[in-house]
Protein backbone atom coordinates (compact mmCIF):
# COMPACT_ATOMS: atom_id res chain seq x y z
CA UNK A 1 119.17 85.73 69.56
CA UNK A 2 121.96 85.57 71.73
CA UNK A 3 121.76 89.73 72.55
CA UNK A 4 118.10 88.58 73.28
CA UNK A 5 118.90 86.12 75.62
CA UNK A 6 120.91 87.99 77.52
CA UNK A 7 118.41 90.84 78.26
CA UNK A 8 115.83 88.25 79.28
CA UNK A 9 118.62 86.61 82.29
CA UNK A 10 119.45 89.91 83.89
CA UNK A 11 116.19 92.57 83.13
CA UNK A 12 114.61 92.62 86.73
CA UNK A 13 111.64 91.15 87.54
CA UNK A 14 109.63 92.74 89.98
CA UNK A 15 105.56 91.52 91.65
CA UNK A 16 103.91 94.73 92.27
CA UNK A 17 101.35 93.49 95.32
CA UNK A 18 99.49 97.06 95.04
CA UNK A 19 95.38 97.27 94.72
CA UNK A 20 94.32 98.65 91.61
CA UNK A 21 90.99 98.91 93.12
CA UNK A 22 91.68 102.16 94.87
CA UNK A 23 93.33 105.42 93.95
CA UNK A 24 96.19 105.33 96.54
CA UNK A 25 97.09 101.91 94.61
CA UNK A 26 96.67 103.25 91.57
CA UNK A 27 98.95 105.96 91.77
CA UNK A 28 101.70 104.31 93.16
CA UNK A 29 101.52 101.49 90.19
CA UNK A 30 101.66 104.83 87.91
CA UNK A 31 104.60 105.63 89.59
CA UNK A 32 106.38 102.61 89.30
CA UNK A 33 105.24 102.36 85.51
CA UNK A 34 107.06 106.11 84.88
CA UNK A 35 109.69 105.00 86.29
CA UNK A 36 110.14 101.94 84.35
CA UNK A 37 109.39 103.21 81.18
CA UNK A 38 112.21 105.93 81.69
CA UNK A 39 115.05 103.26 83.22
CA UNK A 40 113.65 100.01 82.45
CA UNK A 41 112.87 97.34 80.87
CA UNK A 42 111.23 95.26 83.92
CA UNK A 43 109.23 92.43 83.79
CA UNK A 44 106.34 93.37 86.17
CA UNK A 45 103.57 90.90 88.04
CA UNK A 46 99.85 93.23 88.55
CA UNK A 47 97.25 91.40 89.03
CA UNK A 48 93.92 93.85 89.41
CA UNK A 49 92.12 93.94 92.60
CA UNK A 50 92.18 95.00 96.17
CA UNK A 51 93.66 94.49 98.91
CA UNK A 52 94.26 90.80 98.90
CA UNK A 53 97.30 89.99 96.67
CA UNK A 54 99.63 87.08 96.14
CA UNK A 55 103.07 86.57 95.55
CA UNK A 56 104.05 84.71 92.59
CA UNK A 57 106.86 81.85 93.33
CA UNK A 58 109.63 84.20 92.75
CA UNK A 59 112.28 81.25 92.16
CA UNK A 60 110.79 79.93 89.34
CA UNK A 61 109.60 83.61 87.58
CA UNK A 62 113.31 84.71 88.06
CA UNK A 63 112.12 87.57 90.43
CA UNK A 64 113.91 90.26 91.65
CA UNK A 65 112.19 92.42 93.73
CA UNK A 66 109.17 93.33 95.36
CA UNK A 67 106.61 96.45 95.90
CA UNK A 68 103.80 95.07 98.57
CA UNK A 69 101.03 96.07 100.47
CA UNK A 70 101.42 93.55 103.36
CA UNK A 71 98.07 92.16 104.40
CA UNK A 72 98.02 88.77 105.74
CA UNK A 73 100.85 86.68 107.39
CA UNK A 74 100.81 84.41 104.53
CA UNK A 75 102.19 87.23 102.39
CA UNK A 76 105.08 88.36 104.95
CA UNK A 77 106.29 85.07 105.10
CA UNK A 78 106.75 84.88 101.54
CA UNK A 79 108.42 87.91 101.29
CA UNK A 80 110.50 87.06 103.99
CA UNK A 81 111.46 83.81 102.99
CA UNK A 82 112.26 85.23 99.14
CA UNK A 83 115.01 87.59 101.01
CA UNK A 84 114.52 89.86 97.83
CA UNK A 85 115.01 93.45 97.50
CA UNK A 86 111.60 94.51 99.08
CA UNK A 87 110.03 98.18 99.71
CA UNK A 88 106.87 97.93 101.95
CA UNK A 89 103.67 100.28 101.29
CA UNK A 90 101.91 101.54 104.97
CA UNK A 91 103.40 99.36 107.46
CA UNK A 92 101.03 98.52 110.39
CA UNK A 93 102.03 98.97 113.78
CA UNK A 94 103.02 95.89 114.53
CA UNK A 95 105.04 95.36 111.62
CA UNK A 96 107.11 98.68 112.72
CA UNK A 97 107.49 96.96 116.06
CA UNK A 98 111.63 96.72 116.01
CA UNK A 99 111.09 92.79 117.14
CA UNK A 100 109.21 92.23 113.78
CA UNK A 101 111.43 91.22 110.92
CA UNK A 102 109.33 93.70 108.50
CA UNK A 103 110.50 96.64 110.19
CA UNK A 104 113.98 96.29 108.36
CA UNK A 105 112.36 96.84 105.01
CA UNK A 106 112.30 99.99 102.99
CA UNK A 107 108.89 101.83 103.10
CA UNK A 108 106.38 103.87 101.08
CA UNK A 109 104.10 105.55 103.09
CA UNK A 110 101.35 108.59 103.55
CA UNK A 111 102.84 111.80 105.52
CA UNK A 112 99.25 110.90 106.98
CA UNK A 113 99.66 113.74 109.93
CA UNK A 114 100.18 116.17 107.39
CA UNK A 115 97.17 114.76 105.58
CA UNK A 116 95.16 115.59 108.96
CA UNK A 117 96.28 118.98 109.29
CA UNK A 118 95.43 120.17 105.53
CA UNK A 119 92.09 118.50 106.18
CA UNK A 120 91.75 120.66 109.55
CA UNK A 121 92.61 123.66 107.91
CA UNK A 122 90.14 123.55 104.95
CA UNK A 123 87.29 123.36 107.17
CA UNK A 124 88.32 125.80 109.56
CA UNK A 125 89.14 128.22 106.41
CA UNK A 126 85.32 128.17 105.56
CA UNK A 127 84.23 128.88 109.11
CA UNK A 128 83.42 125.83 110.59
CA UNK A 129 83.24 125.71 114.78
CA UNK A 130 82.03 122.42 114.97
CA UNK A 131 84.26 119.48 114.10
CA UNK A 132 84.13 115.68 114.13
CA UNK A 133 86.75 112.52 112.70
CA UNK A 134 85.64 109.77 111.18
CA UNK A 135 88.81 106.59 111.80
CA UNK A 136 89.31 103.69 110.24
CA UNK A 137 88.88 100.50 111.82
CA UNK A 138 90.79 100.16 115.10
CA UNK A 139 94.91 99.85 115.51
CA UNK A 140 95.37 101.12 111.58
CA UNK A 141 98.53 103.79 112.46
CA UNK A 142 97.99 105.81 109.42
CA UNK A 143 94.60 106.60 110.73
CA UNK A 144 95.79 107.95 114.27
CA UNK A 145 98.13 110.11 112.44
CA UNK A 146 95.52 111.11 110.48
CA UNK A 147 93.42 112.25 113.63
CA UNK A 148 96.36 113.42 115.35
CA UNK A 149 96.98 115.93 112.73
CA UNK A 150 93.59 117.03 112.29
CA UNK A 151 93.25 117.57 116.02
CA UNK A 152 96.58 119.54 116.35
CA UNK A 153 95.79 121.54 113.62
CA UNK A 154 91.85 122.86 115.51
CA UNK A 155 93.95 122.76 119.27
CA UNK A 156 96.30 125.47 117.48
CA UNK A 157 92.79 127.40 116.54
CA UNK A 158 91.39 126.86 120.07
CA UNK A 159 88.82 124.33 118.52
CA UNK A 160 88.26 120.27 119.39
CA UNK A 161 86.12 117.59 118.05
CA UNK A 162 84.60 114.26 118.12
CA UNK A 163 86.01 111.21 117.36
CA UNK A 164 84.09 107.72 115.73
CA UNK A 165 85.96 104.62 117.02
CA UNK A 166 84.44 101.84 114.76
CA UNK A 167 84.32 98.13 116.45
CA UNK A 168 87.64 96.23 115.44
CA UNK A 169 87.59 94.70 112.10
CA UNK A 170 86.67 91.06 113.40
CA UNK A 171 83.45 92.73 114.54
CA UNK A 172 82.23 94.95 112.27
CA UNK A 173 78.37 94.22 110.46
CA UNK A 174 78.27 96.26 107.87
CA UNK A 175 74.06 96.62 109.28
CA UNK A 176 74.76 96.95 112.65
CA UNK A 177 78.05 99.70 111.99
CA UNK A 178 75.60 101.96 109.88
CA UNK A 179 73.26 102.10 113.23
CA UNK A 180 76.22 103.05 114.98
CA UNK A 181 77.28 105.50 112.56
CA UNK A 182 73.55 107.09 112.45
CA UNK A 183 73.04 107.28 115.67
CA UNK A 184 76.92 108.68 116.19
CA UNK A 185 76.45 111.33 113.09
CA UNK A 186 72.87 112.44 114.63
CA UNK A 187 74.78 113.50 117.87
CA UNK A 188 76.84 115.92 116.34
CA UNK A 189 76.32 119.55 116.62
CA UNK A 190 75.40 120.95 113.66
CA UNK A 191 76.89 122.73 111.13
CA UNK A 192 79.89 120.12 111.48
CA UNK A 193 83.23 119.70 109.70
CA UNK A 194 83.86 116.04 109.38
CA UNK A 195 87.15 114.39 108.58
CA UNK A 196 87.21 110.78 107.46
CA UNK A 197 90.11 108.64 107.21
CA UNK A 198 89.95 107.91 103.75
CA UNK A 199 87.21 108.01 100.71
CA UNK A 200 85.43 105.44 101.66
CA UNK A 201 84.70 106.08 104.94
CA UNK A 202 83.71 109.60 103.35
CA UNK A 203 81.04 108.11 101.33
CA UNK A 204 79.94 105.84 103.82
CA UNK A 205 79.00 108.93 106.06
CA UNK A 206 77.59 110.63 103.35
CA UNK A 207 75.26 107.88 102.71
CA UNK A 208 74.17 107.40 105.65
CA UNK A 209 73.63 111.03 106.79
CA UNK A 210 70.96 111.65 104.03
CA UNK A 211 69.37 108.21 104.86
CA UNK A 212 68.73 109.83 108.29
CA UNK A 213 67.74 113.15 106.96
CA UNK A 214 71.06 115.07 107.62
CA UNK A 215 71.69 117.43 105.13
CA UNK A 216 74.86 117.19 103.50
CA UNK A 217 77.13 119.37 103.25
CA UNK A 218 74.64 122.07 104.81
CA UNK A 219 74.52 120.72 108.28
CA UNK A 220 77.24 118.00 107.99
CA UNK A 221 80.48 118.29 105.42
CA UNK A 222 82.98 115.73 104.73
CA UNK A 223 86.69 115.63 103.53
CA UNK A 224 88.07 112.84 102.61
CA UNK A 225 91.75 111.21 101.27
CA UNK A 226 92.78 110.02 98.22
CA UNK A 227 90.58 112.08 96.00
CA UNK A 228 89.57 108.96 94.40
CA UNK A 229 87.81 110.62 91.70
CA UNK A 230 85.04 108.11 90.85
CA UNK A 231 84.34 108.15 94.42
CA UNK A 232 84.00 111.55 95.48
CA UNK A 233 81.98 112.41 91.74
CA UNK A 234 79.24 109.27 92.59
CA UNK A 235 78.82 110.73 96.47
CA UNK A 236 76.00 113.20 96.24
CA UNK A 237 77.03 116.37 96.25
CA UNK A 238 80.24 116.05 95.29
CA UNK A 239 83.02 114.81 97.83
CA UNK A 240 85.84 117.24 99.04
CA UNK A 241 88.64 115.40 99.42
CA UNK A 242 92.86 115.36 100.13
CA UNK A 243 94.98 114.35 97.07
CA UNK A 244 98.09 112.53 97.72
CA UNK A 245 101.35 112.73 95.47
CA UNK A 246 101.32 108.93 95.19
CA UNK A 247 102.91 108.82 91.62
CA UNK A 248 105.63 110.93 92.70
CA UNK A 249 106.00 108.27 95.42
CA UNK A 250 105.65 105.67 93.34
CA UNK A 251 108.87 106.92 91.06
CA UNK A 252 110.59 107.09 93.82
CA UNK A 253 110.02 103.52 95.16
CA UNK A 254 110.63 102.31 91.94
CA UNK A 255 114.23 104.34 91.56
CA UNK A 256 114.95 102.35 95.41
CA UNK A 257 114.32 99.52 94.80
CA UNK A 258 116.03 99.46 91.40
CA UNK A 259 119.42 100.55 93.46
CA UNK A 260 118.71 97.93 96.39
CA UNK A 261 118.21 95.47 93.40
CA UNK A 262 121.63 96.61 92.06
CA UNK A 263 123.11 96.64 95.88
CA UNK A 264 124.34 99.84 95.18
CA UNK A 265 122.34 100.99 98.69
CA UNK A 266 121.65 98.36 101.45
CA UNK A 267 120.36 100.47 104.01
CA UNK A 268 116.42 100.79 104.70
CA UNK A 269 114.76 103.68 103.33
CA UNK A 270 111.16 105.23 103.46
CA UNK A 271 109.77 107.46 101.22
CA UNK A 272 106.57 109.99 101.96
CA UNK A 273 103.67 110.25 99.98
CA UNK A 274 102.83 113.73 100.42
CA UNK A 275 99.84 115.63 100.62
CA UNK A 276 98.95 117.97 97.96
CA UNK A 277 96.15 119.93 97.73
């Protein structure tokens, strides 16, 4: 009892604020769960679902550290006020602004220009002239990386494209953005090479094309990221789409934080997810 006792006071405890609802997420918590598995034991805190999470009180659990998604202010202040070991997954903007206290954590994040530039260069490998992006919702950074690549990637083949700039998030109807997105998609010229952001916004696009009578991918294609696999099977045909070496990633938070949770490194780090295929 007494062995047990001990293992219980000093095995780390760490709240893993990650979706499980998307594949990005998912991979990430595989990650960590390799990782563990291999070095651990760790007590971990999952709760399934998206974006939204919420940080246990880390006092009381006897927590450690912390892998987080940071979403709402509510969340950064906890984190902030727990002063525990923390790595951070896709920093916003403004949280990478030097003046914000979250820019001193360690990161996990998408090589997302590099995501845009294998994009670019599948379409253009099967002839496409005709291009298009499809962003996120306004001010998300991995998005304008995203573009930034793909658009570098056609300059360098003497090609441009179009760009969708949805309304800010405070704004958006879902009714009223699928109007814009119709009447946005039917001004393209055809046969087009869309990017978009991520999955979602993949199958959004598709959807809507074929409610307008755009032929997908005959007149319009689409490549996503994240190859969410239950996403890109359920679009119709098939979605292309950029898969991301999040597990890998997700080891290697897990190995960070484990030595920032040991203070045997004190300096921030960040760590790419990189695209793979």
């Amino acid at each position: 009892m007494g062995s047990m006792s001990v293992v219980r006071k000093t095995m780390p405890r760490v709240a893993l604020l990650v979706e499980t609802s998307r594949e990005v997420g998912r991979g990430l918590l595989r990650g960590v769960m390799r990782y563990e598995r291999l070095h651990g034991p760790w007590g971990l805190h999952v709760v399934p679902g998206d974006l939204e999470q919420t940080l246990p009180l880390m006092r009381a659990w006897g927590g450690t550290g912390i892998i987080a998604r940071i979403t709402t202010r509510q969340i950064a202040e906890a984190i902030l006020q727990s002063s525990l070991p923390t790595i951070a997954v896709d920093l916003w903007e403004d949280q990478l602004d030097p003046s914000n206290p979250l820019s001193r954590l360690s990161e996990v994040c998408v090589d997302s220009y590099a995501v845009g530039r294998m994009a670019a260069e599948h379409l253009l490998e099967r002839g496409f002239r005709h291009f298009a992006f499809l962003s996120e919702i306004t001010g998300v950074l991995w998005s304008r990386r995203r573009q930034r690549g793909f658009y570098d990637r056609l300059a360098e083949a003497g090609m441009s494209g179009r760009i969708y700039q949805p309304p800010p998030a405070g704004q958006r109807d879902g009714g009223r953005e699928q109007q814009r997105l119709g009447k946005w998609l039917q001004c393209l010229p055809r046969p087009c090479g869309v990017m978009a952001a991520m999955d979602v916004r993949g199958r959004q696009m598709s959807d809507v094309s074929q409610g307008i009578g755009i032929r997908v991918p005959e007149e319009l294609a689409v490549v996503g990221v994240d190859n969410d696999e239950l996403l890109c099977e359920l679009s119709e045909p098939p979605m292309s789409s950029v898969a991301l070496d999040t597990e890998k990633a997700g080891y290697q938070a897990a190995a960070l934080l484990d030595r920032l949770m040991a203070r045997r490194i004190r300096k921030p780090r960040r760590i790419l997810v990189e695209p793979t295929r």
